[in-house]
N, C-alpha and C. Protein backbone atom coordinates (compact mmCIF):
# COMPACT_ATOMS: atom_id res chain seq x y z
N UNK A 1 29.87 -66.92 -70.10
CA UNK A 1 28.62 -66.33 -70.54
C UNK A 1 27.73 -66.08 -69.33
N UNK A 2 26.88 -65.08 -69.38
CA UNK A 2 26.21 -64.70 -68.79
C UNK A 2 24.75 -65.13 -68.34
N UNK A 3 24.60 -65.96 -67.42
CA UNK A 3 23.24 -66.25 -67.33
C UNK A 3 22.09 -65.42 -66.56
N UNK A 4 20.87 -65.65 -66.77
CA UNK A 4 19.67 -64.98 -67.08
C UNK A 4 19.69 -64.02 -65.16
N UNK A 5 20.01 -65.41 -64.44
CA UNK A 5 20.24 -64.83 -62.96
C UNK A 5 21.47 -63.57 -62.81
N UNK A 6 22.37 -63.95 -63.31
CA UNK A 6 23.44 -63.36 -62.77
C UNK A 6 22.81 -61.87 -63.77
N UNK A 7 22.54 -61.45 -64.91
CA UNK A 7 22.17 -60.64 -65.69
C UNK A 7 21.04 -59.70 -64.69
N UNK A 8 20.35 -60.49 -64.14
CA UNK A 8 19.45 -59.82 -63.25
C UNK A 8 19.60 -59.13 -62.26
N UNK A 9 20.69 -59.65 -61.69
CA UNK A 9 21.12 -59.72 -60.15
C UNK A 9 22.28 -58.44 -60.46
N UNK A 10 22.71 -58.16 -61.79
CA UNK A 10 23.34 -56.92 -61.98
C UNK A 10 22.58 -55.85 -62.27
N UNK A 11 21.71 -56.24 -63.15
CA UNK A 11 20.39 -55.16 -62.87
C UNK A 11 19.68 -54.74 -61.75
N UNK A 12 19.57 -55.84 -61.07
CA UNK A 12 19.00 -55.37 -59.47
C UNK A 12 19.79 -54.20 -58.89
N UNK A 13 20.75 -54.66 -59.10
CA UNK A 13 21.91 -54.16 -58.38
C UNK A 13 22.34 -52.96 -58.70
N UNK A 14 22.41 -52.22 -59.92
CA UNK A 14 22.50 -50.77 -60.81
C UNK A 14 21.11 -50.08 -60.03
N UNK A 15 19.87 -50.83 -60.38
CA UNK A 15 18.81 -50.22 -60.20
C UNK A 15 18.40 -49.72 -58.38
N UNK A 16 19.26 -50.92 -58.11
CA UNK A 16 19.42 -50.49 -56.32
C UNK A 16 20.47 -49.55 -55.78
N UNK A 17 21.40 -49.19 -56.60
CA UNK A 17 22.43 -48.29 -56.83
C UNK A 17 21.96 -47.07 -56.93
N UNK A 18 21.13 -46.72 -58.17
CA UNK A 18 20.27 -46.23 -58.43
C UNK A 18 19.30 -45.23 -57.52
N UNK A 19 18.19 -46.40 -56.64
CA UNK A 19 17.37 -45.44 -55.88
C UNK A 19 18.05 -45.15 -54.67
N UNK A 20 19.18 -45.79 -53.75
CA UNK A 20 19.89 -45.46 -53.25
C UNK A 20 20.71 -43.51 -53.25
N UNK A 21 20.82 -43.74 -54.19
CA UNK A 21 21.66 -42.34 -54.87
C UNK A 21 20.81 -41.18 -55.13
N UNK A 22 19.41 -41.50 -55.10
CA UNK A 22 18.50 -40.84 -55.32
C UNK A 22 17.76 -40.35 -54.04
N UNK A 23 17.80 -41.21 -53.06
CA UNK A 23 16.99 -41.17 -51.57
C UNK A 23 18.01 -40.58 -50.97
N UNK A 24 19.68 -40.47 -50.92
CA UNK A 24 20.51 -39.70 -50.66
C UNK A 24 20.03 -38.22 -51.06
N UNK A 25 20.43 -37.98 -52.21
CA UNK A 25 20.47 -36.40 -52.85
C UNK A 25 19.01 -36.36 -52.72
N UNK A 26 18.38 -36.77 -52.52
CA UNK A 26 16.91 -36.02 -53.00
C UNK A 26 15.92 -36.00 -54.15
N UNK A 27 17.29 -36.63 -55.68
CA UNK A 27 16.35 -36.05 -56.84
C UNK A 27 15.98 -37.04 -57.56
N UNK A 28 15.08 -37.55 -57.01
CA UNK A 28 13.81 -38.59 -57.46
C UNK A 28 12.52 -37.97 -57.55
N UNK A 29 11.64 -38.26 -58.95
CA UNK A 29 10.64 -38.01 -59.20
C UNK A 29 9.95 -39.17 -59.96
N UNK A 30 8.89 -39.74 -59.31
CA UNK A 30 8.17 -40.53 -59.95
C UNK A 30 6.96 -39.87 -60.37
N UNK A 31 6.67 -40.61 -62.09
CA UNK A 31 5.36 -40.19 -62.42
C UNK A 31 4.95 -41.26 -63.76
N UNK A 32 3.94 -41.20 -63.87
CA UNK A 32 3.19 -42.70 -64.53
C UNK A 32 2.96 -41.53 -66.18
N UNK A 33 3.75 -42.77 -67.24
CA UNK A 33 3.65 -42.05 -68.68
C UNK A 33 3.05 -43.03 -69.97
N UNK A 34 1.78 -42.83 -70.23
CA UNK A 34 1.29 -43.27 -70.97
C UNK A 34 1.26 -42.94 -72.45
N UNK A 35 1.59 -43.78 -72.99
CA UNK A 35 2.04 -44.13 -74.29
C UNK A 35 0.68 -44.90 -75.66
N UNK A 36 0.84 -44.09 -76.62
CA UNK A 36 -0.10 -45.03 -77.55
C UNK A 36 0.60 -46.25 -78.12
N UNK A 37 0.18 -46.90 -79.00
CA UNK A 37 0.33 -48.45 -79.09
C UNK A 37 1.47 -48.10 -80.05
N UNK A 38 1.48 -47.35 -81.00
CA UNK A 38 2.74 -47.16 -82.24
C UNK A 38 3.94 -46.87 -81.12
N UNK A 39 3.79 -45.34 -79.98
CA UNK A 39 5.05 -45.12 -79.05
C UNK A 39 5.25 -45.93 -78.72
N UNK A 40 4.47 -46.68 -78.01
CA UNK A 40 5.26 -48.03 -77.48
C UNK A 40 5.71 -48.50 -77.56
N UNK A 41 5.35 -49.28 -79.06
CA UNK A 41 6.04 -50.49 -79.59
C UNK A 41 7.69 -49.69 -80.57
N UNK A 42 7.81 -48.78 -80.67
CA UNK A 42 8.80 -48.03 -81.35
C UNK A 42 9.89 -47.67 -79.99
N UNK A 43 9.19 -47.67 -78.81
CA UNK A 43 10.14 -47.79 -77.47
C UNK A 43 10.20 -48.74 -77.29
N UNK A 44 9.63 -49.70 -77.29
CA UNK A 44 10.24 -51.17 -77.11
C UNK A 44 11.51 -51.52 -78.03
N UNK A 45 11.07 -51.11 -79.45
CA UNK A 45 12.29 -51.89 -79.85
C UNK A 45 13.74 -50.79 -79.69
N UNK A 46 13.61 -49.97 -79.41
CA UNK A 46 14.74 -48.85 -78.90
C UNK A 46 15.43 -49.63 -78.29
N UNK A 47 14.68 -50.02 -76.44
CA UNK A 47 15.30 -50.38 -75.62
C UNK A 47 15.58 -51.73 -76.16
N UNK A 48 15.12 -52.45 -76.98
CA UNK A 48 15.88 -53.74 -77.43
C UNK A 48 17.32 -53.73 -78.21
N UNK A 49 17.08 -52.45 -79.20
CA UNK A 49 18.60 -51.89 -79.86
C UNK A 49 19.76 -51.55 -79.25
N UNK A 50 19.04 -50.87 -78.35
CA UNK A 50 20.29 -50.09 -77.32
C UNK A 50 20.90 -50.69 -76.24
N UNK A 51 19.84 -51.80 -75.88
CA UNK A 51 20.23 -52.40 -74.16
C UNK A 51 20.00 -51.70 -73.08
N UNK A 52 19.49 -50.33 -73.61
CA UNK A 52 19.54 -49.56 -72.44
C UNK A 52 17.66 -49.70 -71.91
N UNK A 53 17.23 -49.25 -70.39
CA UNK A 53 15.76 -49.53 -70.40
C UNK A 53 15.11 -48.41 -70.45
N UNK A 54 13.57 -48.35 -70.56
CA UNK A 54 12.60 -47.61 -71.23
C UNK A 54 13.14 -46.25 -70.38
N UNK A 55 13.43 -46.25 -69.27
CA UNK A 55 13.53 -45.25 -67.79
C UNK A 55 14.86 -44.41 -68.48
N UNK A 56 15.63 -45.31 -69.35
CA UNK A 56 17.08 -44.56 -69.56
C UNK A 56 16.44 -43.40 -70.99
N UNK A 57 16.21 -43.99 -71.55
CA UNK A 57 15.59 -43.61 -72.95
C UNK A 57 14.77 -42.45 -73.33
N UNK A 58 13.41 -42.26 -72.02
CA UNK A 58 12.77 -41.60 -71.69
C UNK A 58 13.48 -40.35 -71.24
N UNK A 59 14.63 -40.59 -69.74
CA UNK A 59 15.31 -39.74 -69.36
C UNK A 59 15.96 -38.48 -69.76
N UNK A 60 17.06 -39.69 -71.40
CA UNK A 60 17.45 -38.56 -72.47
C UNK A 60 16.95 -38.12 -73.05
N UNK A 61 15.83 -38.40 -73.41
CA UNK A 61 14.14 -37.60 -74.27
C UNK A 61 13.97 -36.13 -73.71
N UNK A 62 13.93 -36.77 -72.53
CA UNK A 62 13.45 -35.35 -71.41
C UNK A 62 14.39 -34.36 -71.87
N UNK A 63 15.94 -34.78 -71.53
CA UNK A 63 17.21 -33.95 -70.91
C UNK A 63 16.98 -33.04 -72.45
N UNK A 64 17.06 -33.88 -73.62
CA UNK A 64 17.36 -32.88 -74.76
C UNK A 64 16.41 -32.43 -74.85
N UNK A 65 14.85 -32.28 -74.42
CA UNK A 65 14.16 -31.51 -75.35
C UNK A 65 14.04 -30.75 -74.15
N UNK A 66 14.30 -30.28 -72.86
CA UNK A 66 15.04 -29.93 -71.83
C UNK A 66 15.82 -28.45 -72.59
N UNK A 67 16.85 -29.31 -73.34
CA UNK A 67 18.26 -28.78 -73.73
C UNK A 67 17.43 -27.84 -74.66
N UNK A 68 16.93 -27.98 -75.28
CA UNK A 68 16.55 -27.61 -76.53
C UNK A 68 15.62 -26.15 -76.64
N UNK A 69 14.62 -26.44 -75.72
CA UNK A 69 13.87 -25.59 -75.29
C UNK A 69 13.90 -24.35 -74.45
N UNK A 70 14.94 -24.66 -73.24
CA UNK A 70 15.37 -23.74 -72.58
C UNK A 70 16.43 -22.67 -72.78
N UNK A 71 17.45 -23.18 -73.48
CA UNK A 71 18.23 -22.37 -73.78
C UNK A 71 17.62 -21.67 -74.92
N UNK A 72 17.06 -20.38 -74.11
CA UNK A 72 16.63 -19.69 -75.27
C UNK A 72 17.28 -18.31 -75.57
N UNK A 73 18.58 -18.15 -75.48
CA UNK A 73 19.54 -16.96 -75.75
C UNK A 73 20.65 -17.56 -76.93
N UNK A 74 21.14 -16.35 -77.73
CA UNK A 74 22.04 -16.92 -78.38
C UNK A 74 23.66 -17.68 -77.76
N UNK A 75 23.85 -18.79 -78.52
CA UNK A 75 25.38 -18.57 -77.71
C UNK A 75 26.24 -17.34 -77.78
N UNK A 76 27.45 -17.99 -76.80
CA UNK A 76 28.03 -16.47 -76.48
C UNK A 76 29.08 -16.61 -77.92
N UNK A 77 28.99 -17.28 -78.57
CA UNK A 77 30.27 -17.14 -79.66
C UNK A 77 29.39 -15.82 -80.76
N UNK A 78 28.10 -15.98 -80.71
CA UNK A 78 27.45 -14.87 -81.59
C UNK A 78 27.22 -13.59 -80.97
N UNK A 79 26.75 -13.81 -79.55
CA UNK A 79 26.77 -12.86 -78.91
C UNK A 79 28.00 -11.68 -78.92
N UNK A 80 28.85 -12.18 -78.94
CA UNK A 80 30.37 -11.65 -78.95
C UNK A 80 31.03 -11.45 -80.21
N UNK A 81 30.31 -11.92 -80.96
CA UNK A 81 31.04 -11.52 -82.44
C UNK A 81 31.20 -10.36 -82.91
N UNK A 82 32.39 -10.03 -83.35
CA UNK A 82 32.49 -8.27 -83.80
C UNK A 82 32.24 -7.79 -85.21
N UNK A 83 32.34 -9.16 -86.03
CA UNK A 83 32.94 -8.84 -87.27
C UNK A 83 34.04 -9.50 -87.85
N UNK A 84 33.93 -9.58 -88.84
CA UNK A 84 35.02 -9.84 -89.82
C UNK A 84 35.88 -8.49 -90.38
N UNK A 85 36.74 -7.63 -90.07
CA UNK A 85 37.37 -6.73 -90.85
C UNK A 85 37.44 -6.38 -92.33
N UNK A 86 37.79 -7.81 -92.87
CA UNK A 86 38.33 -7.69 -94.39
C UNK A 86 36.30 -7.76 -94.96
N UNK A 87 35.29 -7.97 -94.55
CA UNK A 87 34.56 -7.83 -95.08
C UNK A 87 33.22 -6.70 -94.84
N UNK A 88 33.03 -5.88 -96.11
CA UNK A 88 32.45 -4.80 -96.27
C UNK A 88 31.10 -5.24 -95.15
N UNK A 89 30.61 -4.03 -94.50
CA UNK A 89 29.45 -4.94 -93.70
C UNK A 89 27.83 -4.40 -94.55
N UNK A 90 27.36 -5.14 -94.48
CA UNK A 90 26.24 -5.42 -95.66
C UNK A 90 25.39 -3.89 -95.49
N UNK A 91 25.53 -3.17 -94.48
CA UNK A 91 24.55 -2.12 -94.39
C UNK A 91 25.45 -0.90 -95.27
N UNK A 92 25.74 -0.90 -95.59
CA UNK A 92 26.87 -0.34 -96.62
C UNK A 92 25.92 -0.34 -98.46
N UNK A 93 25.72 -1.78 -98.42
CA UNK A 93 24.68 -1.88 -99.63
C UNK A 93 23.74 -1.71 -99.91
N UNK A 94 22.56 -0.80 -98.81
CA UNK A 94 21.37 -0.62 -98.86
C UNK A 94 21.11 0.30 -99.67
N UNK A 95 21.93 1.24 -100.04
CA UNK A 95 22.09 2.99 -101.11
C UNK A 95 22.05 2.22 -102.54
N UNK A 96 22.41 0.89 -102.59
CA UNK A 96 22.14 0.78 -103.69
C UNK A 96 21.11 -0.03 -104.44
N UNK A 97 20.04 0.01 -103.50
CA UNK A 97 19.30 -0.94 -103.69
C UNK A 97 18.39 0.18 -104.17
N UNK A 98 17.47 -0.29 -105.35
CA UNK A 98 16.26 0.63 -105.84
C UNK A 98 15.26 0.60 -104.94
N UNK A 99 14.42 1.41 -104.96
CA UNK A 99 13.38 1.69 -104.38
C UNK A 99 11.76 1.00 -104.60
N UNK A 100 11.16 1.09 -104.14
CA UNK A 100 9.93 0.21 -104.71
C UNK A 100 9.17 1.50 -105.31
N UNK A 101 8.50 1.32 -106.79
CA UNK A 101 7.74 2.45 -106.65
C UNK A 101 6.37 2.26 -105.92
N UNK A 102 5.62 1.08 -105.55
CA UNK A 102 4.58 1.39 -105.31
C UNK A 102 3.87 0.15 -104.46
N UNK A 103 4.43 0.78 -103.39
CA UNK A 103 4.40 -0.25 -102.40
C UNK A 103 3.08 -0.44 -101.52
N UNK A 104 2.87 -1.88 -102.29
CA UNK A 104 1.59 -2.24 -101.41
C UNK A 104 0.77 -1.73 -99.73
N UNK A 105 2.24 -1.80 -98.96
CA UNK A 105 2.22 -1.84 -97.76
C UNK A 105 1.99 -0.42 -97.11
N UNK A 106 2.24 0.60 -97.76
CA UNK A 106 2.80 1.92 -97.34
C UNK A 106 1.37 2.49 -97.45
């Protein structure tokens, strides 16, 4: 079993891994993130669930809403889509659609 030192001393050690790898490449950014009392305590118990720490948690927060936000084009599977053959394509059905007689908009 793992005691409280040795637990630390591997954490030290990731986290010194860590800024190491960072002062190499370059891509370190520090910045101070303040939190209300509900975020907080709802990140606290995260990092208690997960094992992982507030810095990891935060990180993937970023990356997906990152992910999420930026990619703002369709994928290429739609982009590239041709069609289905065997099915009639819907602009085909507009002749049969009635007409409005009396359209608000017009």
């Amino acid at each position: 079993m793992m005691n409280k030192q040795q637990n630390l001393d591997e954490t030290a050690q990731q986290a010194y891994h860590e800024i190491i790898t960072r002062y190499i490449t370059g891509d370190d950014m520090h910045f101070n993130l303040y939190l209300d009392d509900e975020t907080a305590t709802r990140l606290k118990s995260a990092t208690e669930q997960s094992h992982e720490s507030r810095n990891a948690i935060i990180r993937k927060a970023i990356n997906q809403w990152l992910d999420q936000t930026q990619n703002k084009s369709w994928p290429n599977d739609i982009l590239e889509f041709k069609g289905i053959d065997e099915i009639t394509p819907f602009e085909e059905s507009r002749e049969e659609l009635k007409q409005v007689k009396d359209d608000p908009f017009s």
